[in-house]
C-alpha atoms as a PDB file:
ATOM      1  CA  UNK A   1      -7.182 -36.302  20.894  1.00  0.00           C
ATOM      2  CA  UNK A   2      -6.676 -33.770  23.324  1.00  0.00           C
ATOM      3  CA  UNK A   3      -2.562 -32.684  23.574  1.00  0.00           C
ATOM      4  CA  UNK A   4      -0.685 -31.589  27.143  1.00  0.00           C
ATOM      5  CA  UNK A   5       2.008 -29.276  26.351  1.00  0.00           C
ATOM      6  CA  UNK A   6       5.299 -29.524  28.909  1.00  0.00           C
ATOM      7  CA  UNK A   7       7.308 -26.197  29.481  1.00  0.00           C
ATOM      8  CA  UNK A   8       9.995 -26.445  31.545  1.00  0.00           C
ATOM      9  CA  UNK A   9      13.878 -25.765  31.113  1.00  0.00           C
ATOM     10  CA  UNK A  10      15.245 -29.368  30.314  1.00  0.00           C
ATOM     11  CA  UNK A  11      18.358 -30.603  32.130  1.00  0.00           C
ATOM     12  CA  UNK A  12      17.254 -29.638  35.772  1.00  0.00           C
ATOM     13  CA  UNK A  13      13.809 -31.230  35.034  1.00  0.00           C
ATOM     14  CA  UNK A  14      14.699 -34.567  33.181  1.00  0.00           C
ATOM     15  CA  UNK A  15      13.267 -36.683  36.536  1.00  0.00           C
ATOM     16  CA  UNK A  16       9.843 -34.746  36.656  1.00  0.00           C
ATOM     17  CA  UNK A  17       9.245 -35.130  32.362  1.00  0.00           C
ATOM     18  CA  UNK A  18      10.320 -38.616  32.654  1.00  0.00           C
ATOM     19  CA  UNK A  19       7.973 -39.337  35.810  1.00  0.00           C
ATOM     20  CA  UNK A  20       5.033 -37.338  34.037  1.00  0.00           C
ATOM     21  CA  UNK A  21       5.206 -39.962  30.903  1.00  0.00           C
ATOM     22  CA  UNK A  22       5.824 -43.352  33.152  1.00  0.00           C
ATOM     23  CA  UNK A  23       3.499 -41.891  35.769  1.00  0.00           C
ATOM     24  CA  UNK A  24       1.359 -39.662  35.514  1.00  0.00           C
ATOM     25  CA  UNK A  25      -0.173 -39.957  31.726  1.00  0.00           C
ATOM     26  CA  UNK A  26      -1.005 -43.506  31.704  1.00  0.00           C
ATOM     27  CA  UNK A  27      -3.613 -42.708  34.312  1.00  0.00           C
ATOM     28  CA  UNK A  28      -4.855 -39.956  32.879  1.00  0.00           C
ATOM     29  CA  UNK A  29      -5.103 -41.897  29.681  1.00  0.00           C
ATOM     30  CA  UNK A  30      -7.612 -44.555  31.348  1.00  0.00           C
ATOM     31  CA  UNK A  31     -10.136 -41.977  32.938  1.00  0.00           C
ATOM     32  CA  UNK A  32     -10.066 -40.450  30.060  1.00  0.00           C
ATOM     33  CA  UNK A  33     -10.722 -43.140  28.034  1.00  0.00           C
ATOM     34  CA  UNK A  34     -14.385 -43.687  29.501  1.00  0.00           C
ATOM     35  CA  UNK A  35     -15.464 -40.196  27.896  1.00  0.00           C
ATOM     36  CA  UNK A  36     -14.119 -41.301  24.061  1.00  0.00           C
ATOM     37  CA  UNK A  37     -11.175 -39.276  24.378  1.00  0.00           C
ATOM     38  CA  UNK A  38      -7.418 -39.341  24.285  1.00  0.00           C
ATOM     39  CA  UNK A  39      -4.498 -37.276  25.787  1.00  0.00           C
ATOM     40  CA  UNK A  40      -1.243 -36.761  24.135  1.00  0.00           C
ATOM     41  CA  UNK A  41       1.958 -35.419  26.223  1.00  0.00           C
ATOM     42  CA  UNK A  42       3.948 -32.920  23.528  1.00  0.00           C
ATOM     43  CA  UNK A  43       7.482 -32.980  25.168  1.00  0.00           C
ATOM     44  CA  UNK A  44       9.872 -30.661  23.039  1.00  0.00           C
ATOM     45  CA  UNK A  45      12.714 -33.210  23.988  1.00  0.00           C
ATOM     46  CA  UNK A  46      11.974 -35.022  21.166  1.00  0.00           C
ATOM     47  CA  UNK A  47      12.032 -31.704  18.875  1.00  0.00           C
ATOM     48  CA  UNK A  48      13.678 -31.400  15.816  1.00  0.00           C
ATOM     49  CA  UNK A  49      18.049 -31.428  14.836  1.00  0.00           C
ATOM     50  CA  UNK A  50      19.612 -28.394  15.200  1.00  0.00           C
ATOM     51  CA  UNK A  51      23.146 -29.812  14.931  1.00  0.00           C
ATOM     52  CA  UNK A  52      24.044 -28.545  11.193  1.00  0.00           C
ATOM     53  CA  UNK A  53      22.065 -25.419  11.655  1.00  0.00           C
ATOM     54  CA  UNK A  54      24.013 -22.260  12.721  1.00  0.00           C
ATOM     55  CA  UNK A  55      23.116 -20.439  16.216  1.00  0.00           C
ATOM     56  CA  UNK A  56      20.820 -18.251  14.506  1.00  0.00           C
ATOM     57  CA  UNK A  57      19.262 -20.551  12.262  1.00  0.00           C
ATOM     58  CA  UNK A  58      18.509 -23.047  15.390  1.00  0.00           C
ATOM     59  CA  UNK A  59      17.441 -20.642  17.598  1.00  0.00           C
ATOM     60  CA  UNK A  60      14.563 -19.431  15.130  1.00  0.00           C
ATOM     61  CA  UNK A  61      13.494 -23.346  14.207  1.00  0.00           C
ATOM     62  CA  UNK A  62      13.321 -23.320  18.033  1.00  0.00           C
ATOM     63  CA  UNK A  63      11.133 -19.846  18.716  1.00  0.00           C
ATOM     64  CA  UNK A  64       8.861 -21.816  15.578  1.00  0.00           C
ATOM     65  CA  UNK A  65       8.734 -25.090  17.022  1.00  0.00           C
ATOM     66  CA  UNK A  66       7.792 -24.114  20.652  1.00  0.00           C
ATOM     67  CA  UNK A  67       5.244 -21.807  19.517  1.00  0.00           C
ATOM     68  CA  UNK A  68       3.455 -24.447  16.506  1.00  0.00           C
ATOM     69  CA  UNK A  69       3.418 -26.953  19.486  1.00  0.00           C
ATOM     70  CA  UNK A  70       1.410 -24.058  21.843  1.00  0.00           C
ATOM     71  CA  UNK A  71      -0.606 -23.407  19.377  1.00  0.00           C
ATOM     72  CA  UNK A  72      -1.498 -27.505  19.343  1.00  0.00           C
ATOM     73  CA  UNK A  73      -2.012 -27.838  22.943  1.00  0.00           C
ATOM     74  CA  UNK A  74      -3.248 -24.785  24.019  1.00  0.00           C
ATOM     75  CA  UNK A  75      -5.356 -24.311  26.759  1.00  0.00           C
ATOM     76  CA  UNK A  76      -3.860 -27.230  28.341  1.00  0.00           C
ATOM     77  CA  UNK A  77      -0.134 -26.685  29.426  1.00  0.00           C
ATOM     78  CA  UNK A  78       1.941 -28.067  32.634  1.00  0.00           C
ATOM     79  CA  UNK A  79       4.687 -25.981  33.615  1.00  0.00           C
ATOM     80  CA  UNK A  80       7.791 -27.234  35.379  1.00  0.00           C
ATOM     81  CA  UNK A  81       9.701 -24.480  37.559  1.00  0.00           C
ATOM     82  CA  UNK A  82      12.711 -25.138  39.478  1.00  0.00           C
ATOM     83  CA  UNK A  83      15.587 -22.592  39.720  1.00  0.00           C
ATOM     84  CA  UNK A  84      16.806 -22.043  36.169  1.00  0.00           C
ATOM     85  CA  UNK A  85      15.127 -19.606  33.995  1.00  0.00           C
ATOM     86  CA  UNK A  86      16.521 -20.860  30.657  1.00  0.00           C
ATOM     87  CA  UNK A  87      17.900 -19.614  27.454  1.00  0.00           C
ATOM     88  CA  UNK A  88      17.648 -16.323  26.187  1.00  0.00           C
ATOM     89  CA  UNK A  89      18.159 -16.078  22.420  1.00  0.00           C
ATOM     90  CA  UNK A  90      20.059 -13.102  21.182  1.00  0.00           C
ATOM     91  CA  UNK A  91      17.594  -9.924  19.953  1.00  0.00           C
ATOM     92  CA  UNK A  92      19.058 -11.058  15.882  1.00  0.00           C
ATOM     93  CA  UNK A  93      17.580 -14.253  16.806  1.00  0.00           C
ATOM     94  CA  UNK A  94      13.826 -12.856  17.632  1.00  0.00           C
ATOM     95  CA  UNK A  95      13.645 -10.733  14.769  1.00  0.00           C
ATOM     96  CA  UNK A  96      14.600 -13.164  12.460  1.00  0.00           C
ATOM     97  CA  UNK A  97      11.468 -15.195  13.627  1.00  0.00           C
ATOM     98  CA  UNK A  98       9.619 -12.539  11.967  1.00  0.00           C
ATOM     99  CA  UNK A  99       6.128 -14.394  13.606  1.00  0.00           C
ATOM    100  CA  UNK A 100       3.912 -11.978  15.102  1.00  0.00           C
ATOM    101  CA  UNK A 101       3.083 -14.652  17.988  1.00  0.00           C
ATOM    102  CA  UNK A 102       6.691 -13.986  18.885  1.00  0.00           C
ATOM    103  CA  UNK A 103       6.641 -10.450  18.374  1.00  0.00           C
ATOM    104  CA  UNK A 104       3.549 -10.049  20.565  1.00  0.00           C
ATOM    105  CA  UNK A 105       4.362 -11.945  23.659  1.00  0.00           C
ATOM    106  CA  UNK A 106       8.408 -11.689  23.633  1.00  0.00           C
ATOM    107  CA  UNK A 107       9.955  -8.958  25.694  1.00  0.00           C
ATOM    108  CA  UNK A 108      14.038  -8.251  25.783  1.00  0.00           C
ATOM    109  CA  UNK A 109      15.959 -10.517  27.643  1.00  0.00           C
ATOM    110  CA  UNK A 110      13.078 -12.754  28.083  1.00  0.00           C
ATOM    111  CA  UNK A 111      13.896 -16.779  27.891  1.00  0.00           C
ATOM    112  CA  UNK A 112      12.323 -19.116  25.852  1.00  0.00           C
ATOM    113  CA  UNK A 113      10.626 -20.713  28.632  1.00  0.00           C
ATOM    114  CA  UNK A 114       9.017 -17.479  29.595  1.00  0.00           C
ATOM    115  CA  UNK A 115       7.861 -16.740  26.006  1.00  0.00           C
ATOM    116  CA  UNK A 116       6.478 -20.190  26.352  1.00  0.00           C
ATOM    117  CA  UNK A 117       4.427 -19.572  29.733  1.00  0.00           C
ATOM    118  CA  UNK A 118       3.610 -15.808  28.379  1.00  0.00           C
ATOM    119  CA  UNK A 119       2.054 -17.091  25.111  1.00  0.00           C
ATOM    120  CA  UNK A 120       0.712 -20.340  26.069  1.00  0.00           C
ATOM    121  CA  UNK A 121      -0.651 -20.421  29.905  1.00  0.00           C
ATOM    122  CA  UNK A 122      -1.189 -16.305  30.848  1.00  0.00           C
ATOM    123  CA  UNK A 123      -2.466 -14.658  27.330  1.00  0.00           C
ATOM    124  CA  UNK A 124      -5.837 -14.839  28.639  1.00  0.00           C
ATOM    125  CA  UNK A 125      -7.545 -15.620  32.106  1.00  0.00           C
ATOM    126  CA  UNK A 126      -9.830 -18.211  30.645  1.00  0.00           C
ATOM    127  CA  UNK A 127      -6.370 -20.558  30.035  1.00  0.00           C
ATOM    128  CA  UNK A 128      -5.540 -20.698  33.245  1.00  0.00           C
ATOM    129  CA  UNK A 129      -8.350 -23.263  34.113  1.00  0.00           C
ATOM    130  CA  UNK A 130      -6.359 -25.791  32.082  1.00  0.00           C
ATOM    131  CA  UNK A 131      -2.940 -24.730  32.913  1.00  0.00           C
ATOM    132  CA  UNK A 132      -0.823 -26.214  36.134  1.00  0.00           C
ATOM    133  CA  UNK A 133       2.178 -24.265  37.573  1.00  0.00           C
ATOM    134  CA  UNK A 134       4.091 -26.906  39.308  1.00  0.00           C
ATOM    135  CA  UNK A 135       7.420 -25.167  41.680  1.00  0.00           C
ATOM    136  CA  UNK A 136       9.731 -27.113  42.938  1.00  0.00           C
ATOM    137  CA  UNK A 137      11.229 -26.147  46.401  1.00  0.00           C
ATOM    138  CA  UNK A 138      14.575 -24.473  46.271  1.00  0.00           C
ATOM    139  CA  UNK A 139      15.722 -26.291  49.493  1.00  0.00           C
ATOM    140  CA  UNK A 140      16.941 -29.078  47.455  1.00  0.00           C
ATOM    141  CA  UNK A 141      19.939 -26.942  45.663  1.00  0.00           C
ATOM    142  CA  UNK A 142      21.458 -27.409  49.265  1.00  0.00           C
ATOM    143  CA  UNK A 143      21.627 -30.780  49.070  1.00  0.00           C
ATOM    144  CA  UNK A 144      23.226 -31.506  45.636  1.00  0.00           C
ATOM    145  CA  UNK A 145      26.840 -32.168  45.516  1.00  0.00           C
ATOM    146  CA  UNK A 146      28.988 -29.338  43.561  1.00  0.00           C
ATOM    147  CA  UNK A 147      29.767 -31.798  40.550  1.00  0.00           C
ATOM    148  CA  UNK A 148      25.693 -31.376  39.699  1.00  0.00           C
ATOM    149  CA  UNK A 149      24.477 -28.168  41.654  1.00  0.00           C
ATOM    150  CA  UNK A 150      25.273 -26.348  38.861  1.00  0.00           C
ATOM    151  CA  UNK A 151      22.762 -27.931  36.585  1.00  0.00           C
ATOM    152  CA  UNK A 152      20.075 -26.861  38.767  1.00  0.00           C
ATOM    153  CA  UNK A 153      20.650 -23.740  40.322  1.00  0.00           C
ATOM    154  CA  UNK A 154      20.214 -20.322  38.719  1.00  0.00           C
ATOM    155  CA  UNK A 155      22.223 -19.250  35.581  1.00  0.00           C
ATOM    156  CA  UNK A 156      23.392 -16.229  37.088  1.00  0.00           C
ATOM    157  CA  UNK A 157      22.004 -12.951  39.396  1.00  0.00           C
ATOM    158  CA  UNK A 158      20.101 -11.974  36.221  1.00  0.00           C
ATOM    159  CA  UNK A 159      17.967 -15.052  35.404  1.00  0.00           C
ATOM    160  CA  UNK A 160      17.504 -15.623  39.076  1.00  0.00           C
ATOM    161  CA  UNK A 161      15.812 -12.347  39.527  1.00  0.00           C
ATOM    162  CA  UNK A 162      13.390 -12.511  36.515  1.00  0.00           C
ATOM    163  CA  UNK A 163      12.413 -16.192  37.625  1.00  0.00           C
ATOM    164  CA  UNK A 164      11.679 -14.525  40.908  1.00  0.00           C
ATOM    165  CA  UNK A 165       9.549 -11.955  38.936  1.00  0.00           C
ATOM    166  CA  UNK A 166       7.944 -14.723  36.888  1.00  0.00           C
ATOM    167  CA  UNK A 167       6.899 -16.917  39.577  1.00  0.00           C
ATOM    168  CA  UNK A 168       5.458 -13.915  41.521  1.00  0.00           C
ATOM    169  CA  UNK A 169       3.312 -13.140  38.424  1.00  0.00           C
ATOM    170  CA  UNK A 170       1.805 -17.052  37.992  1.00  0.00           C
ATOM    171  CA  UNK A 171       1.161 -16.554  41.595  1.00  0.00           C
ATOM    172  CA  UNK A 172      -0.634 -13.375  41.777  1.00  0.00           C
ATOM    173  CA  UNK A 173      -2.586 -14.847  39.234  1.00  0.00           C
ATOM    174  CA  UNK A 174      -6.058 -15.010  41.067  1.00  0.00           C
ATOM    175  CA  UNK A 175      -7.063 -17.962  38.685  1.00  0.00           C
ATOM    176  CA  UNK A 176      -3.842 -20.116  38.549  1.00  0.00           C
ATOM    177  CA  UNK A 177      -3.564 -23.175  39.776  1.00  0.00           C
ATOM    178  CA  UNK A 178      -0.405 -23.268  41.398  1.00  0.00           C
ATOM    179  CA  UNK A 179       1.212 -26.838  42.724  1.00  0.00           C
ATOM    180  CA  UNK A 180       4.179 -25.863  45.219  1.00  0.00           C
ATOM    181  CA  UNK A 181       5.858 -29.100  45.513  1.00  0.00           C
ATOM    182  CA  UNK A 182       8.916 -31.189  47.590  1.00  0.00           C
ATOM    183  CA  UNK A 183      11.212 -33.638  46.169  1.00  0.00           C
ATOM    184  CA  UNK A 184      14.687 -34.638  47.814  1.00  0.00           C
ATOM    185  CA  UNK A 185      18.168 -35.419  45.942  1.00  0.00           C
ATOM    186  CA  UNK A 186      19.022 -39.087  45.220  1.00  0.00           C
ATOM    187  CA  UNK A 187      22.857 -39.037  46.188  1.00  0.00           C
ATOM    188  CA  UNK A 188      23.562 -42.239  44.754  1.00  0.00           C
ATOM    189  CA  UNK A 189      21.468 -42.277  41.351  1.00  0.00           C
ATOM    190  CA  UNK A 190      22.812 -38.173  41.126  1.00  0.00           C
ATOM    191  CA  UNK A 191      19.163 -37.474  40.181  1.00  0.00           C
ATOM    192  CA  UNK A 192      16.115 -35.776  42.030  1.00  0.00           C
ATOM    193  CA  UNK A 193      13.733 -38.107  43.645  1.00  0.00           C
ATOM    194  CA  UNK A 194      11.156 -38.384  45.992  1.00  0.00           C
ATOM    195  CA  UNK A 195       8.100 -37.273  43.653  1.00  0.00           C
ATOM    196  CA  UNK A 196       5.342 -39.127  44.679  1.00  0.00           C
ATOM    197  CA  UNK A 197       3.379 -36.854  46.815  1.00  0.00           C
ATOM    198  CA  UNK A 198       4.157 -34.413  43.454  1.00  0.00           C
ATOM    199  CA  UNK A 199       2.508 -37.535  41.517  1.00  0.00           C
ATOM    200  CA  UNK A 200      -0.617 -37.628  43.222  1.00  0.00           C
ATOM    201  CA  UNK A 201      -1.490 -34.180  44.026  1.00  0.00           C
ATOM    202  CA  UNK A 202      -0.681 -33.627  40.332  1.00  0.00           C
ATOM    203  CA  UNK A 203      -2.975 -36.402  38.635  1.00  0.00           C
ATOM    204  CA  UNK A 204      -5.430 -35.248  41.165  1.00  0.00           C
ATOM    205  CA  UNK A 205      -5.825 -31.970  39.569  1.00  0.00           C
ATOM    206  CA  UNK A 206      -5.582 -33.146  36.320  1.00  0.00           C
ATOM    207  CA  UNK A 207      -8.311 -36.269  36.951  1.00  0.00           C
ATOM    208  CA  UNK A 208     -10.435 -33.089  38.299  1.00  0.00           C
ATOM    209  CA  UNK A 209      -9.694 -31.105  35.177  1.00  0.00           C
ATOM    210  CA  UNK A 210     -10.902 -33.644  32.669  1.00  0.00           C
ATOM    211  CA  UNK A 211     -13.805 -34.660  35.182  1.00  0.00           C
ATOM    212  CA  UNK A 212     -14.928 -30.968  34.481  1.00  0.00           C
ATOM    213  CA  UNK A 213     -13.954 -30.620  30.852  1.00  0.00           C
ATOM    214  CA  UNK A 214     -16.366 -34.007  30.032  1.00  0.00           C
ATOM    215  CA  UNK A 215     -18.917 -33.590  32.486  1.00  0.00           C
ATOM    216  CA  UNK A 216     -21.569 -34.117  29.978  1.00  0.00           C
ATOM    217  CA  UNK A 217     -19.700 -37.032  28.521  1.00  0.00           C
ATOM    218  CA  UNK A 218     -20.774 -40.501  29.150  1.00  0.00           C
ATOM    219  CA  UNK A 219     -19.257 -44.161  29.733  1.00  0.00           C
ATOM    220  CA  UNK A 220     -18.273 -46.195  26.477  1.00  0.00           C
ATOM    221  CA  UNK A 221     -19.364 -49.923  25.761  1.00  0.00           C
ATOM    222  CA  UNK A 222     -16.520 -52.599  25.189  1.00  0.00           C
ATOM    223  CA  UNK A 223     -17.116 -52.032  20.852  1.00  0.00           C
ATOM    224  CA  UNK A 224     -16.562 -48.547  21.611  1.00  0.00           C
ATOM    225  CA  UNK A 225     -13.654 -48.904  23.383  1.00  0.00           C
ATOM    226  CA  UNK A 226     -12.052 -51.120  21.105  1.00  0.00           C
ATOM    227  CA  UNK A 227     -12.355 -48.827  18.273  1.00  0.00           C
ATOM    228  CA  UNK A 228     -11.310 -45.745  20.662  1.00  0.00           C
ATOM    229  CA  UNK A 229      -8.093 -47.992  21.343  1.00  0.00           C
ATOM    230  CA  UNK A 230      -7.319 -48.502  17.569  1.00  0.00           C
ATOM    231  CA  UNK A 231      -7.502 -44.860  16.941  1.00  0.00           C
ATOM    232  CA  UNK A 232      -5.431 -44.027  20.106  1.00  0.00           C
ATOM    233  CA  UNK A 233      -2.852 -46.105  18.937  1.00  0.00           C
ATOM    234  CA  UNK A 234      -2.406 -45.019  15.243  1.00  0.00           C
ATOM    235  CA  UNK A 235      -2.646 -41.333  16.467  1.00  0.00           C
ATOM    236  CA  UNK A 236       0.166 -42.161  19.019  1.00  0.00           C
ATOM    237  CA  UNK A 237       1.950 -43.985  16.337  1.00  0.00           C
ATOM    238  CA  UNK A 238       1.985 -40.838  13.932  1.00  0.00           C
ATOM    239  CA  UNK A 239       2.721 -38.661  16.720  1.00  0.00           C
ATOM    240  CA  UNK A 240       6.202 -40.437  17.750  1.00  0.00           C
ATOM    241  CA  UNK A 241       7.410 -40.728  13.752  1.00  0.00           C
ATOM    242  CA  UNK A 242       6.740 -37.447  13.701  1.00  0.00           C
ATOM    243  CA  UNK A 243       8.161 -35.967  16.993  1.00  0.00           C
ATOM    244  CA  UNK A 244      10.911 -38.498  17.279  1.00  0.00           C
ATOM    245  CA  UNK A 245      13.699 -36.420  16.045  1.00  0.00           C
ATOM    246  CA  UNK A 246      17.264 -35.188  18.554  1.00  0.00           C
ATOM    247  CA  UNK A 247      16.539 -32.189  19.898  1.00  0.00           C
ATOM    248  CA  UNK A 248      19.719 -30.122  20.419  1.00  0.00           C
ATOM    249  CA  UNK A 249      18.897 -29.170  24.387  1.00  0.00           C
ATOM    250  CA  UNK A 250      22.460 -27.140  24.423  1.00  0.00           C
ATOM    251  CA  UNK A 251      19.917 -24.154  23.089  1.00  0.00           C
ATOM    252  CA  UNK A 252      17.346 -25.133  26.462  1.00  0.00           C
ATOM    253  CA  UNK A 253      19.462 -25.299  29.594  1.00  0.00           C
END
């Protein structure tokens, strides 16, 4: 079963996670169905509970858990950008980790959600075949009433500058596949909307991706099937007991 890994920061991208599961990966789940395979979403949302832990306790469970889940996915990865660049765990914090994945690919006063894209989607040019940079345009911020602006606009003059320098990095990335995208602000759900051009040019690249990946593969009888569809579901059984624990997202703004 292949796995997806989602990085994003969490609260400003609820509405494109939750469209990716209802959407966008039960479709990708039927073509690739016809080459004997199955893809997995990993979604850190569902994580682990941080809520007895102290600050630096959690924060190195996080660091762990983020990169274990890389390490199950990698090369395929979808990255969410809007205008937050996310938590940045104290230096104590890092070294703790003592992980030399960490170690490698962390910089000071880098967030998690960088380390994620670092170590996951640009350690080599060869991922970035199976990676997609989605980037949401800014223009919506204007549009959000004050009472929720704040959870999607930059953290401060700081992050908004090294999100600036991340971006520019993805792009400049000859390789990347880069999905600039528009959505509008739902006044009277409070939520962004408007995602389904996003949708489709976003299972069109993926459809395209696994197209490539199997292109050797071939079409599966109805017996096949049937025992691909027993093994999908036990896998996706074991999969949600395991992942289905709180995840404390006051560490992932």
């Amino acid at each position: 079963m292949r796995s997806v890994f989602i990085s994003s920061t969490f609260k400003d991208m609820q509405t494109e996670r939750d469209f990716l599961h209802e959407k966008i990966f039960p479709k990708l789940r039927k073509v690739i169905a016809e080459y004997g395979e199955d893809v997995q979403e990993l979604d850190l949302r569902w994580g682990i509970d941080t809520v007895n832990m102290t600050e630096e306790e959690s924060g190195r469970l996080v660091l762990k858990v983020c990169i274990d889940a890389i390490d199950r996915c990698v090369p395929f990865i979808i990255v969410l950008l809007g205008e937050r660049y996310g938590w940045i765990p104290q230096e104590n914090i890092v070294a703790s980790a003592n992980d030399m994945r960490v170690d490698k690919y962390y910089r000071p006063g880098m967030s998690i959600t960088n380390l994620e894209i670092q170590y996951g989607a640009l350690r080599e040019e060869s991922v970035l075949e199976h990676c997609v940079f989605c980037m949401r345009n800014p223009k919506i911020i204007s549009d959000i009433e004050p009472t929720y602006r704040r959870i999607y606009e930059s953290e401060s003059e700081e992050h908004k500058r090294k999100l600036s320098e991340l971006k520019r990095i993805i792009q400049e990335k000859e390789n990347a596949i880069v999905l600039n995208y528009d959505a509008v602000w739902d006044a009277d759900r409070h939520k962004v909307s408007g995602l389904e051009k996003f949708g489709e040019d976003l299972f069109r690249i993926l459809q395209e991706m696994i197209r490539k990946e199997y292109k050797d593969g071939r079409n599966l009888g109805w017996q096949e099937k049937l025992l691909l569809e027993t093994k999908r579901t036990k896998e996706q059984y074991l999969s949600a007991y395991v992942e289905s624990f709180l995840y404390n997202s006051k560490c992932r703004e």
